[in-house]
N, C-alpha and C. Protein backbone atom coordinates (compact mmCIF):
# COMPACT_ATOMS: atom_id res chain seq x y z
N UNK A 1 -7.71 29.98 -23.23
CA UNK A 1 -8.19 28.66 -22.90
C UNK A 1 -7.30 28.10 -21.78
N UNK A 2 -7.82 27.28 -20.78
CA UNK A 2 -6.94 27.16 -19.76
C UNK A 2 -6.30 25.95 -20.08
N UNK A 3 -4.99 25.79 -19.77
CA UNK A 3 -4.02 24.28 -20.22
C UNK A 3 -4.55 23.16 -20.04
N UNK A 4 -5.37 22.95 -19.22
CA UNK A 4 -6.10 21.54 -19.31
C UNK A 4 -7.24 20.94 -20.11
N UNK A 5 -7.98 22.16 -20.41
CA UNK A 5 -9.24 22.12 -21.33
C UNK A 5 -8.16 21.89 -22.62
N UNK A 6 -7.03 22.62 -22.74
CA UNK A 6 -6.37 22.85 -24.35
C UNK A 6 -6.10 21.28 -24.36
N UNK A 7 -5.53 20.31 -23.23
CA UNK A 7 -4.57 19.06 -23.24
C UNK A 7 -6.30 18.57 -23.61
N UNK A 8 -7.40 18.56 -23.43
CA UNK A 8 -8.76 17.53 -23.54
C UNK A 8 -9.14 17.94 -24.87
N UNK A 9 -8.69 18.71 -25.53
CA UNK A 9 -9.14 19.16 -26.76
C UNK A 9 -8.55 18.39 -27.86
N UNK A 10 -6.99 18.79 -27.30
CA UNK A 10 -5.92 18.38 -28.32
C UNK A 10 -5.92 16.54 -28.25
N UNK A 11 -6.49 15.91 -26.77
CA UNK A 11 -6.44 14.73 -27.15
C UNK A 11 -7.59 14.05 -27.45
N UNK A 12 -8.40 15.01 -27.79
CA UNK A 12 -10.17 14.49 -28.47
C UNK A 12 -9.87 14.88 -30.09
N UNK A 13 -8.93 15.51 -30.34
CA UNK A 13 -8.60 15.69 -31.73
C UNK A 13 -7.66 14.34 -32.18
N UNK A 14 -6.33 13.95 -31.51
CA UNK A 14 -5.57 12.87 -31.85
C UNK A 14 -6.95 11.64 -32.33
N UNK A 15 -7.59 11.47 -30.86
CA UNK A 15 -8.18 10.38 -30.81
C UNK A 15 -9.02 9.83 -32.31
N UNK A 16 -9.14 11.30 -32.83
CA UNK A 16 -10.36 11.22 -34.28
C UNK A 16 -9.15 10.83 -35.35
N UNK A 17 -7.95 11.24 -35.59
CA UNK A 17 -6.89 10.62 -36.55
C UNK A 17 -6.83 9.39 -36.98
N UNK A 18 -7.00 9.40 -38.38
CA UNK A 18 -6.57 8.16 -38.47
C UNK A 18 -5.05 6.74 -37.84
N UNK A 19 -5.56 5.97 -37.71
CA UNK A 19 -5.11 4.48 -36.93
C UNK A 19 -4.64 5.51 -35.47
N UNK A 20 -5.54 5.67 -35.21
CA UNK A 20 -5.50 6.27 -33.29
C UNK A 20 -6.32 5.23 -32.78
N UNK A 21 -6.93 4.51 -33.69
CA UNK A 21 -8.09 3.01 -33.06
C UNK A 21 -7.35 2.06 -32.41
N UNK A 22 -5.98 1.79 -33.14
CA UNK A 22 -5.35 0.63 -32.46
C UNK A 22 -4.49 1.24 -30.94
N UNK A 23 -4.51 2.13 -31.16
CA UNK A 23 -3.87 3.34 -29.56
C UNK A 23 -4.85 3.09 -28.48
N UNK A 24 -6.51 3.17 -29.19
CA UNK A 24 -7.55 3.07 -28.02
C UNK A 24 -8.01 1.64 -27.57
N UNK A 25 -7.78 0.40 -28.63
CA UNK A 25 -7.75 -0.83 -28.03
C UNK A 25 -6.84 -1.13 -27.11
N UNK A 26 -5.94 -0.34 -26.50
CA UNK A 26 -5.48 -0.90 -25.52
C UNK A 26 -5.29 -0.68 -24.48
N UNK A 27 -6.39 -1.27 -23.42
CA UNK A 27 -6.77 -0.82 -21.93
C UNK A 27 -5.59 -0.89 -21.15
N UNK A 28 -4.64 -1.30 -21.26
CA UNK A 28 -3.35 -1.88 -20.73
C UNK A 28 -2.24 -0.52 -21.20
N UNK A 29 -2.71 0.87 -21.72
CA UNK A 29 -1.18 1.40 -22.51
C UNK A 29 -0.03 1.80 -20.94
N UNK A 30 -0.77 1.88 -19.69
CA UNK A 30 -0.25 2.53 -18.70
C UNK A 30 0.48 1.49 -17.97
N UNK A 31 -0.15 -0.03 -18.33
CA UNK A 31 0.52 -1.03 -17.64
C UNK A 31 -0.71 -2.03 -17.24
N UNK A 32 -0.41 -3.40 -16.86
CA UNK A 32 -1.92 -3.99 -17.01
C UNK A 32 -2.48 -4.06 -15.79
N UNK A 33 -1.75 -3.83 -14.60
CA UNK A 33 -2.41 -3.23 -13.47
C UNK A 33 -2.69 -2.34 -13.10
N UNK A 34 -3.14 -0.55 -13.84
CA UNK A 34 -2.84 0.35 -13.45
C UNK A 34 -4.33 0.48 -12.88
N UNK A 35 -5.06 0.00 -13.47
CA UNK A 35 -6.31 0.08 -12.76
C UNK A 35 -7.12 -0.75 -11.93
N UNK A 36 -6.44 -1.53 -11.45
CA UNK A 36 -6.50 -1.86 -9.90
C UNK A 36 -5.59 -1.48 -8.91
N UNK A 37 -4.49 -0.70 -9.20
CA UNK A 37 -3.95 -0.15 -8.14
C UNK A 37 -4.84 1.07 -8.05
N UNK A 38 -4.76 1.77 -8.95
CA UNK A 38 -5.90 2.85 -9.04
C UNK A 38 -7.07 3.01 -7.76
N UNK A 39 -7.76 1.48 -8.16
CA UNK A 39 -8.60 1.01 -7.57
C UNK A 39 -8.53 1.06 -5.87
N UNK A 40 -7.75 -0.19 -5.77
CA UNK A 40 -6.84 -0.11 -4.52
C UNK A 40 -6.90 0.95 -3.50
N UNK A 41 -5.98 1.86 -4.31
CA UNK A 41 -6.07 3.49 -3.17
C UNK A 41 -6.83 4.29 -2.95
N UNK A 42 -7.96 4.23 -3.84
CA UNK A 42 -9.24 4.85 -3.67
C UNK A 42 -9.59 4.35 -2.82
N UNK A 43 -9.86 3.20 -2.84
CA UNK A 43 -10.51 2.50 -1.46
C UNK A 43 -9.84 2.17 -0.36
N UNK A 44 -8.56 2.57 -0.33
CA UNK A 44 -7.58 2.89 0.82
C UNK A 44 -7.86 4.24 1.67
N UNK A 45 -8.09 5.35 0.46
CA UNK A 45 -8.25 6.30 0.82
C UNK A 45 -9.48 6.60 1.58
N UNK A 46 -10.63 6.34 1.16
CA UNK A 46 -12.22 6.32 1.33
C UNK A 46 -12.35 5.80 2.47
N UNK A 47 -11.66 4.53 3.16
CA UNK A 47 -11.95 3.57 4.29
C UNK A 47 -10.81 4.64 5.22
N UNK A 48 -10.26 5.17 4.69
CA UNK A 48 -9.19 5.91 5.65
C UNK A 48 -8.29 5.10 6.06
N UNK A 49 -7.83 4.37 5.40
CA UNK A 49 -6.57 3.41 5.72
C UNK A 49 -5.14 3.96 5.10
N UNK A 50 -5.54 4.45 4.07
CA UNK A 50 -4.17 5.95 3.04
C UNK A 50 -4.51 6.71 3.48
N UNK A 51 -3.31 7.66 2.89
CA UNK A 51 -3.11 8.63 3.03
C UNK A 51 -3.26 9.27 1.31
N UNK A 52 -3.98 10.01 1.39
CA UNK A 52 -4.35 11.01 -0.32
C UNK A 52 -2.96 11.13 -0.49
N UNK A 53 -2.90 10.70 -1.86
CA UNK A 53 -1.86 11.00 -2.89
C UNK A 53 -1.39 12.25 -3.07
N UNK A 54 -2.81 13.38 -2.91
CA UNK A 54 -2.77 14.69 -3.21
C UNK A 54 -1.62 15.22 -1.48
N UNK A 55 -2.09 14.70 -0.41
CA UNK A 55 -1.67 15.04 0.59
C UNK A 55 -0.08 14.69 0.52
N UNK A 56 0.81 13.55 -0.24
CA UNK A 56 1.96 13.27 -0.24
C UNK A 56 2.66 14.44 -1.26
N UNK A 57 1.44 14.85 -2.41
CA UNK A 57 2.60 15.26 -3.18
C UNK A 57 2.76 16.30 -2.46
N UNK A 58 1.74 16.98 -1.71
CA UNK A 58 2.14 18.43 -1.01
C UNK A 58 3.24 18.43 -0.34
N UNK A 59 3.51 17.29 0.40
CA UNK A 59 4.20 17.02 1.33
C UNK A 59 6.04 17.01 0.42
N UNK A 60 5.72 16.22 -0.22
CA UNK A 60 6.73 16.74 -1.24
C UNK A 60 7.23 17.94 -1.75
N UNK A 61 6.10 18.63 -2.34
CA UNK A 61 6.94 19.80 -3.06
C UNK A 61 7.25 20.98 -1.77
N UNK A 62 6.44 20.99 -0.77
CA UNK A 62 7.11 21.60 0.40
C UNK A 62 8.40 20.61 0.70
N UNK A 63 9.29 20.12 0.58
CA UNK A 63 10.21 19.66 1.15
C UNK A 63 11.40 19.89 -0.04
N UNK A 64 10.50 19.28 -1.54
CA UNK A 64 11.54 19.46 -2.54
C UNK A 64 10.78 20.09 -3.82
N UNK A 65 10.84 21.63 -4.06
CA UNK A 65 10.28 22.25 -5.18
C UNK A 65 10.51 21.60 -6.49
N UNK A 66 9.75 21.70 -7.26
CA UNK A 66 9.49 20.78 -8.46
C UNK A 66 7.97 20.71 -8.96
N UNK A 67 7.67 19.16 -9.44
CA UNK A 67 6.81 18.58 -10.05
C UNK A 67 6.43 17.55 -10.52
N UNK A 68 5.28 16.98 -9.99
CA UNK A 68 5.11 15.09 -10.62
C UNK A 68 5.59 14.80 -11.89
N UNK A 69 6.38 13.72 -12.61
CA UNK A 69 5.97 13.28 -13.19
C UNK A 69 5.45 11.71 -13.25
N UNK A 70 5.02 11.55 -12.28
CA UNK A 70 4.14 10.02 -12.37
C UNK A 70 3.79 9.56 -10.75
N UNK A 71 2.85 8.94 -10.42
CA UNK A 71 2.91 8.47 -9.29
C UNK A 71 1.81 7.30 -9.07
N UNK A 72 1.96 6.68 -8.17
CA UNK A 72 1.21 5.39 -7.96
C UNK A 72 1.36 4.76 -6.96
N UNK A 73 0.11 3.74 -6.73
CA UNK A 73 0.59 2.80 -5.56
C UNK A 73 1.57 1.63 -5.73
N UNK A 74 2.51 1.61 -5.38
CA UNK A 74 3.25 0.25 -5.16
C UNK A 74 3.48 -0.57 -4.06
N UNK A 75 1.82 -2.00 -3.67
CA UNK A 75 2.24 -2.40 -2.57
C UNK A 75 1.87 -1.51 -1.27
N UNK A 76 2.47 -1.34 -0.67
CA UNK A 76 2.21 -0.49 0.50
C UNK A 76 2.68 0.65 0.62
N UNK A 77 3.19 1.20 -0.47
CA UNK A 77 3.70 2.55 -0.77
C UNK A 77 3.56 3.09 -2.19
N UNK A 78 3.39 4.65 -1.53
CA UNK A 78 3.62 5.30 -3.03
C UNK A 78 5.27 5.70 -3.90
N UNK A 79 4.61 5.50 -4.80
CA UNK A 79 6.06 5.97 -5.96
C UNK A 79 6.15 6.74 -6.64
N UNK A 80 6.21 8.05 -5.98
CA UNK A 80 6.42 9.46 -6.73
C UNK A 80 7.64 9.80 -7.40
N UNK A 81 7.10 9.75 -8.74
CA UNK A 81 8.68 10.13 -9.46
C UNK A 81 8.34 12.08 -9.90
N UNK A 82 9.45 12.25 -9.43
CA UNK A 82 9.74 14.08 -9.00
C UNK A 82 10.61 14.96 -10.19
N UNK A 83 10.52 15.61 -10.71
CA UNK A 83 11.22 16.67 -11.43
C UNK A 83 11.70 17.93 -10.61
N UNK A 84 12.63 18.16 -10.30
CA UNK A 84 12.91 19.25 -9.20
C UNK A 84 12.94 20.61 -10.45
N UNK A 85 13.08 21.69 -9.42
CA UNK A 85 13.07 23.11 -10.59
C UNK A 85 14.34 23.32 -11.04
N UNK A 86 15.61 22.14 -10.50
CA UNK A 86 16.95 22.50 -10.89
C UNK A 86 16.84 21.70 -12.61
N UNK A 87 16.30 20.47 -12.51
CA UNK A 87 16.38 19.65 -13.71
C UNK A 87 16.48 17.98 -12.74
N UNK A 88 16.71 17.58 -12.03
CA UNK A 88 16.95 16.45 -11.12
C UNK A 88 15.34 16.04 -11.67
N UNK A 89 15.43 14.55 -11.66
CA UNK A 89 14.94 13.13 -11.34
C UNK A 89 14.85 12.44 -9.85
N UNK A 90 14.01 12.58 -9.25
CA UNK A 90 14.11 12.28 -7.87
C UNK A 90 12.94 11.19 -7.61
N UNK A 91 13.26 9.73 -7.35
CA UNK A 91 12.16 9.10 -6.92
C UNK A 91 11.89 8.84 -5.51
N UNK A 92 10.96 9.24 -5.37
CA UNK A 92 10.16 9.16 -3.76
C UNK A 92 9.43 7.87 -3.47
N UNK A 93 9.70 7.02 -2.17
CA UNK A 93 8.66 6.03 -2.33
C UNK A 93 8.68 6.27 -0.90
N UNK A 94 7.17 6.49 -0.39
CA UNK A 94 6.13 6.72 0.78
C UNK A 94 5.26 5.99 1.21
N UNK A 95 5.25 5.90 2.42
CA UNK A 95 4.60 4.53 3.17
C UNK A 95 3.19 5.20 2.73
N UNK A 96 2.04 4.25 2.11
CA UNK A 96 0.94 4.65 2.24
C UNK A 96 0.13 5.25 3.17
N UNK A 97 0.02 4.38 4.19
CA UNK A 97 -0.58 4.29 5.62
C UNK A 97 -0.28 5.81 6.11
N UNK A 98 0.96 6.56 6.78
CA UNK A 98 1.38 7.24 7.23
C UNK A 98 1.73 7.96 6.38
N UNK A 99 2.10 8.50 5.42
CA UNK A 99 2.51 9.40 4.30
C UNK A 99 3.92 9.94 4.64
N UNK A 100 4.85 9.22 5.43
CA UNK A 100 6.43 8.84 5.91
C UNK A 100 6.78 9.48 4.86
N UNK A 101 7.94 9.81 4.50
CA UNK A 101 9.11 9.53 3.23
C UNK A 101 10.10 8.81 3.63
N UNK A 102 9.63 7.26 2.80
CA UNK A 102 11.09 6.05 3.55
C UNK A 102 11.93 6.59 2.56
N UNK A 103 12.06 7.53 0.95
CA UNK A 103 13.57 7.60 0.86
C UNK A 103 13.20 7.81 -0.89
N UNK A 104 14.64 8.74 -1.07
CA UNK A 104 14.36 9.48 -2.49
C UNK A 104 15.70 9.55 -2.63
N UNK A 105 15.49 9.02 -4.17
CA UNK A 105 17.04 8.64 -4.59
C UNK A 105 16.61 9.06 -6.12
């Protein structure tokens, strides 16, 4: 089974557990704007005013091997938080517009 079908399985199984109801009342678990920033860069992206998210992380892991763990719009930049293959925590924040790297700390 391929790892992503297994992660949609395993969380269509949680979801049926009992008190997993009060987990799904809340549209907010990611944060209460996550879906208008969401929003936001889609339609940043679409009008061609961003730069694809997908295009930064590339840009990333060619520069620093690793792996997402989280990313988003913040404002006029993205905020890629990075797992390198050493064990490092690396946050990236990237001009939307231009897909720059202003700086990873």
């Amino acid at each position: 089974m391929k790892p992503i079908r297994a992660l949609l399985v395993v969380a269509a199984l949680v979801a049926t557990l009992p008190g997993s109801a009060s987990a799904q009342r809340r549209p907010d678990s990611l944060g209460a704007d996550w879906r208008a920033q969401s929003d936001q860069a889609r339609g940043g992206v679409q009008s061609g005013r961003l730069v694809p998210l997908s295009a930064v992380i590339e840009r990333i892991a060619r520069r620093t091997p690793g792996r997402v763990l989280d990313a988003g719009l913040e404002g006029r930049n993205y905020r890629v938080r990075w797992a390198t293959t050493d064990g490092r925590r690396i946050d990236f924040i990237v001009d939307a517009e231009t897909g720059q790297i202003l700086s990873a700390n």
